[in-house]
C-alpha atoms as a PDB file:
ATOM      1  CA  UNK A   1       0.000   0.000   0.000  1.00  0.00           C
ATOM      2  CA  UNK A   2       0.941   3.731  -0.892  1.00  0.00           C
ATOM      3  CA  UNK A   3       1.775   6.085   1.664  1.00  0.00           C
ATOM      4  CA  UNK A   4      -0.440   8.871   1.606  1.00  0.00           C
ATOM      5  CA  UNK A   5       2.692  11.601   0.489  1.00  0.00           C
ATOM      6  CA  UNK A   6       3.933   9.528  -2.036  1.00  0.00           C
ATOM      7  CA  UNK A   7       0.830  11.068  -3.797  1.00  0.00           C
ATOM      8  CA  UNK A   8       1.844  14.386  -2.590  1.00  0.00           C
ATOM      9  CA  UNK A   9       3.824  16.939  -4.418  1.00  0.00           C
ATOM     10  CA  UNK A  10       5.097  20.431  -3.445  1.00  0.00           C
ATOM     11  CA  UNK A  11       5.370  23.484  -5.728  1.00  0.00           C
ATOM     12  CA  UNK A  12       8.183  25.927  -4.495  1.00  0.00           C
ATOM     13  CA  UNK A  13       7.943  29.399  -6.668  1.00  0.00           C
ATOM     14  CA  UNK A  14      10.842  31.963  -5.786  1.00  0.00           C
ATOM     15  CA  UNK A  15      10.583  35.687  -6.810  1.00  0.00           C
ATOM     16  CA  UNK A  16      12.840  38.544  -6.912  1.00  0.00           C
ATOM     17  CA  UNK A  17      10.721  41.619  -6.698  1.00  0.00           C
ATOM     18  CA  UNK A  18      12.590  44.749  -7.553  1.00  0.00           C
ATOM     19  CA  UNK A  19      12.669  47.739  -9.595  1.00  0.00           C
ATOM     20  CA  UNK A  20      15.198  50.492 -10.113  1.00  0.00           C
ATOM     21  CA  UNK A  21      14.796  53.372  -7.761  1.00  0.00           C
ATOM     22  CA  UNK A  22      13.766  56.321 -10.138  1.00  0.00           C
ATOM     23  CA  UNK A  23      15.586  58.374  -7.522  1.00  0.00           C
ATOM     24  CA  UNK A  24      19.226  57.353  -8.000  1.00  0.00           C
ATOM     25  CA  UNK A  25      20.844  58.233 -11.568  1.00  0.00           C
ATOM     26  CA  UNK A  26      22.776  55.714 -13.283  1.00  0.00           C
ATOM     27  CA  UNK A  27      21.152  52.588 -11.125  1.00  0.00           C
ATOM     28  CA  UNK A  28      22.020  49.243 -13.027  1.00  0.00           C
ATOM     29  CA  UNK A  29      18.669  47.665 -14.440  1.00  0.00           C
ATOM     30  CA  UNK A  30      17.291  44.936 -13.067  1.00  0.00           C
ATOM     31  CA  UNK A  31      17.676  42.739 -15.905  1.00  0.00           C
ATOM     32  CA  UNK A  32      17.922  39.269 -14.524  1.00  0.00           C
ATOM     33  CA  UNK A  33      15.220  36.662 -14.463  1.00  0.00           C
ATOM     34  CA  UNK A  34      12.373  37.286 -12.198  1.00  0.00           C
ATOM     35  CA  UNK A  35      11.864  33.834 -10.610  1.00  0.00           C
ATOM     36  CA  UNK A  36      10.979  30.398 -11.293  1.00  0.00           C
ATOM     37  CA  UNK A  37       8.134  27.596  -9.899  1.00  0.00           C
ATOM     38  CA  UNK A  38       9.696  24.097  -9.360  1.00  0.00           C
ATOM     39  CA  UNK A  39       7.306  20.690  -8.367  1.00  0.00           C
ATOM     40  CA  UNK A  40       8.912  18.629  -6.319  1.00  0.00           C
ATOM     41  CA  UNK A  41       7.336  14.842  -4.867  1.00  0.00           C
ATOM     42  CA  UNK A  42       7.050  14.361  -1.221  1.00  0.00           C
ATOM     43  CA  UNK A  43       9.841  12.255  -0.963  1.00  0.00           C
ATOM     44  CA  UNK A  44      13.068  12.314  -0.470  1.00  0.00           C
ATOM     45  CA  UNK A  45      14.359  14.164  -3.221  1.00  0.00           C
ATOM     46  CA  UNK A  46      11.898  16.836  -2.339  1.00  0.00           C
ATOM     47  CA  UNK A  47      12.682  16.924   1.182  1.00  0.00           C
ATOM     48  CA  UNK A  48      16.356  17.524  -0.076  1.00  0.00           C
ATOM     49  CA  UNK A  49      15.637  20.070  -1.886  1.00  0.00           C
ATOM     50  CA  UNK A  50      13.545  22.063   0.035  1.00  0.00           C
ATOM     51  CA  UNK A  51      16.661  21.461   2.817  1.00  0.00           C
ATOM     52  CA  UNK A  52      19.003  23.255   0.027  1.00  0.00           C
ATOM     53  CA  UNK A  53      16.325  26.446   0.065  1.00  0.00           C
ATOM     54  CA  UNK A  54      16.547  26.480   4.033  1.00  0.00           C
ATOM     55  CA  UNK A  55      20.533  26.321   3.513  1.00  0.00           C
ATOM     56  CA  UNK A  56      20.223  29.360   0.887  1.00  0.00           C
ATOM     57  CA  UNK A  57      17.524  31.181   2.944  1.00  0.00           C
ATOM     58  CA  UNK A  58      19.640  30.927   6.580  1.00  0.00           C
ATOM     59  CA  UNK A  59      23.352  31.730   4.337  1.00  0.00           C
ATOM     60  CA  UNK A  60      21.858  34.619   3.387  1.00  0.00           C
ATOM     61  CA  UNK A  61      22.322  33.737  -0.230  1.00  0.00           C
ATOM     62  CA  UNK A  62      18.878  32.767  -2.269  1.00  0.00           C
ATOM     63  CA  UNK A  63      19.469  35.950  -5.007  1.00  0.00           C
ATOM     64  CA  UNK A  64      22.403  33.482  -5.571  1.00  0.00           C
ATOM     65  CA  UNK A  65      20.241  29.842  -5.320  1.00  0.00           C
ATOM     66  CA  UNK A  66      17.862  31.156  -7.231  1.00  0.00           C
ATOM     67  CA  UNK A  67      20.576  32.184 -10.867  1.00  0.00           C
ATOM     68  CA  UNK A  68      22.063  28.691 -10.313  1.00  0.00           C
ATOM     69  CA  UNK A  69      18.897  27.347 -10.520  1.00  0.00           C
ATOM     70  CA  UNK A  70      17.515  29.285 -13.460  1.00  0.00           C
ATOM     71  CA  UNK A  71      20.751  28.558 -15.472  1.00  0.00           C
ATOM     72  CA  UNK A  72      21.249  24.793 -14.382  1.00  0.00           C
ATOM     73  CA  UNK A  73      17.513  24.039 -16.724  1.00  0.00           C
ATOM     74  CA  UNK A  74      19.649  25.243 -20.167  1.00  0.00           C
ATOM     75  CA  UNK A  75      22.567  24.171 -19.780  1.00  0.00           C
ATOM     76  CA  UNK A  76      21.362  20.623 -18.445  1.00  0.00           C
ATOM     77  CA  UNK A  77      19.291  19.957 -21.659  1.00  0.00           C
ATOM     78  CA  UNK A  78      22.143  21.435 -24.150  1.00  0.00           C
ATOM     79  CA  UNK A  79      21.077  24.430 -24.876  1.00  0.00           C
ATOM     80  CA  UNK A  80      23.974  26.288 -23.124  1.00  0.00           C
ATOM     81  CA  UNK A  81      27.192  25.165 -24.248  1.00  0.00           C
ATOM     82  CA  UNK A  82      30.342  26.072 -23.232  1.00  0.00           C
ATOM     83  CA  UNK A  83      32.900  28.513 -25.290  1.00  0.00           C
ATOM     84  CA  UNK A  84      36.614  27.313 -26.284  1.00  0.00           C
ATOM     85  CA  UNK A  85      39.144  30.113 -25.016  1.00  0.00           C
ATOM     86  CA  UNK A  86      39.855  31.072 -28.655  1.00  0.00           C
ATOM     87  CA  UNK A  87      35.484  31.442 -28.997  1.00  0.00           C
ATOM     88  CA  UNK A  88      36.403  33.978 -25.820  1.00  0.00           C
ATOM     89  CA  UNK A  89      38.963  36.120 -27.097  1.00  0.00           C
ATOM     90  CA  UNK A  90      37.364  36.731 -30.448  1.00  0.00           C
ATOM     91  CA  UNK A  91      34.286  37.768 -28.841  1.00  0.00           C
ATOM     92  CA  UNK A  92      35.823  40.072 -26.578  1.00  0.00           C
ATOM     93  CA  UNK A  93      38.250  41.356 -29.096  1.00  0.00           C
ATOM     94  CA  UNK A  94      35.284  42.052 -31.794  1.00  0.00           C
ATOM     95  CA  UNK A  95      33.661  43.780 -28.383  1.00  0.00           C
ATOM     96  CA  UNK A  96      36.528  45.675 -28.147  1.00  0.00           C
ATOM     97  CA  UNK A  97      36.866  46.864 -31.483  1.00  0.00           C
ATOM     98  CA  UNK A  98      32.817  48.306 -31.946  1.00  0.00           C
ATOM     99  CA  UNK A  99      33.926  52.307 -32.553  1.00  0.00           C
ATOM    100  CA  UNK A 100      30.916  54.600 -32.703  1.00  0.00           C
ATOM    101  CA  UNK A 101      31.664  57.091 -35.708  1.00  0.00           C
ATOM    102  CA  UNK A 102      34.748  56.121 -37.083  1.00  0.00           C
ATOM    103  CA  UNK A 103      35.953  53.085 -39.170  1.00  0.00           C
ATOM    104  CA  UNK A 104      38.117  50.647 -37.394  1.00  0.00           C
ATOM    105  CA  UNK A 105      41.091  49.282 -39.741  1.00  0.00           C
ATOM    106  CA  UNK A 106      41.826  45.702 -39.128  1.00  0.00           C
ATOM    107  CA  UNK A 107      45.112  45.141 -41.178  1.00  0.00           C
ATOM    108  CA  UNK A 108      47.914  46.023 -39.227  1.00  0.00           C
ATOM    109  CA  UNK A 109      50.069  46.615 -42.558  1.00  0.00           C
ATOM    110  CA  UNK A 110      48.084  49.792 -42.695  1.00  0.00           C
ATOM    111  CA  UNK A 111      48.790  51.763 -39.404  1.00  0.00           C
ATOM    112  CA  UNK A 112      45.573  51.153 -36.687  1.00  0.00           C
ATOM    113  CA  UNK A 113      42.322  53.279 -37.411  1.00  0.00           C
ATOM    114  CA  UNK A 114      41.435  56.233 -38.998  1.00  0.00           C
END
């Protein structure tokens, strides 16, 4: 016979709730992802997790649980993938290189940018 909570399941839904203050100039945006709802079964695995909120919630540190939480879902089921050092440094060297109003030269037989 079933146990009566192995027909239970629990729903955990975390928020961050917060705007900029439209009294401080220059305030970063709040451009992370709001939250997330997770379903867990009454069982151990739920009981587990719910003990890793309490852990986040008492550390002080559930901004934190939360992101690793919302990025472990894409990069779990592939659709995060990680970058090769070379991917790295030609995406921050092409970041580098974006010049409002002026052409960037990229052959170095021709003297840098004019």
């Amino acid at each position: 016979m079933s146990n009566l909570d192995d027909l239970m399941t629990i729903t955990v839904s975390i928020r961050f709730r917060a705007k900029v203050n439209p009294k401080t100039p220059n305030a970063p945006p709040v451009d992370v992802p709001m939250g997330f709802d997770y379903t867990v079964g009454a069982d151990d695995a739920g009981a587990d997790y719910l003990h890793q909120i309490g852990e986040a919630i008492a550390a002080g540190c559930l901004f934190g649980f939360m992101q690793q939480e919302i990025a472990s879902a894409p990069v779990e089921c592939g659709e995060w993938i990680g970058m090769t050092t070379e991917e790295i440094l030609t995406e921050e060297t092409a970041e580098e290189t974006k010049v409002v109003g002026r052409i960037v030269v990229t052959d170095p037989h021709r003297g840098g940018d004019r």
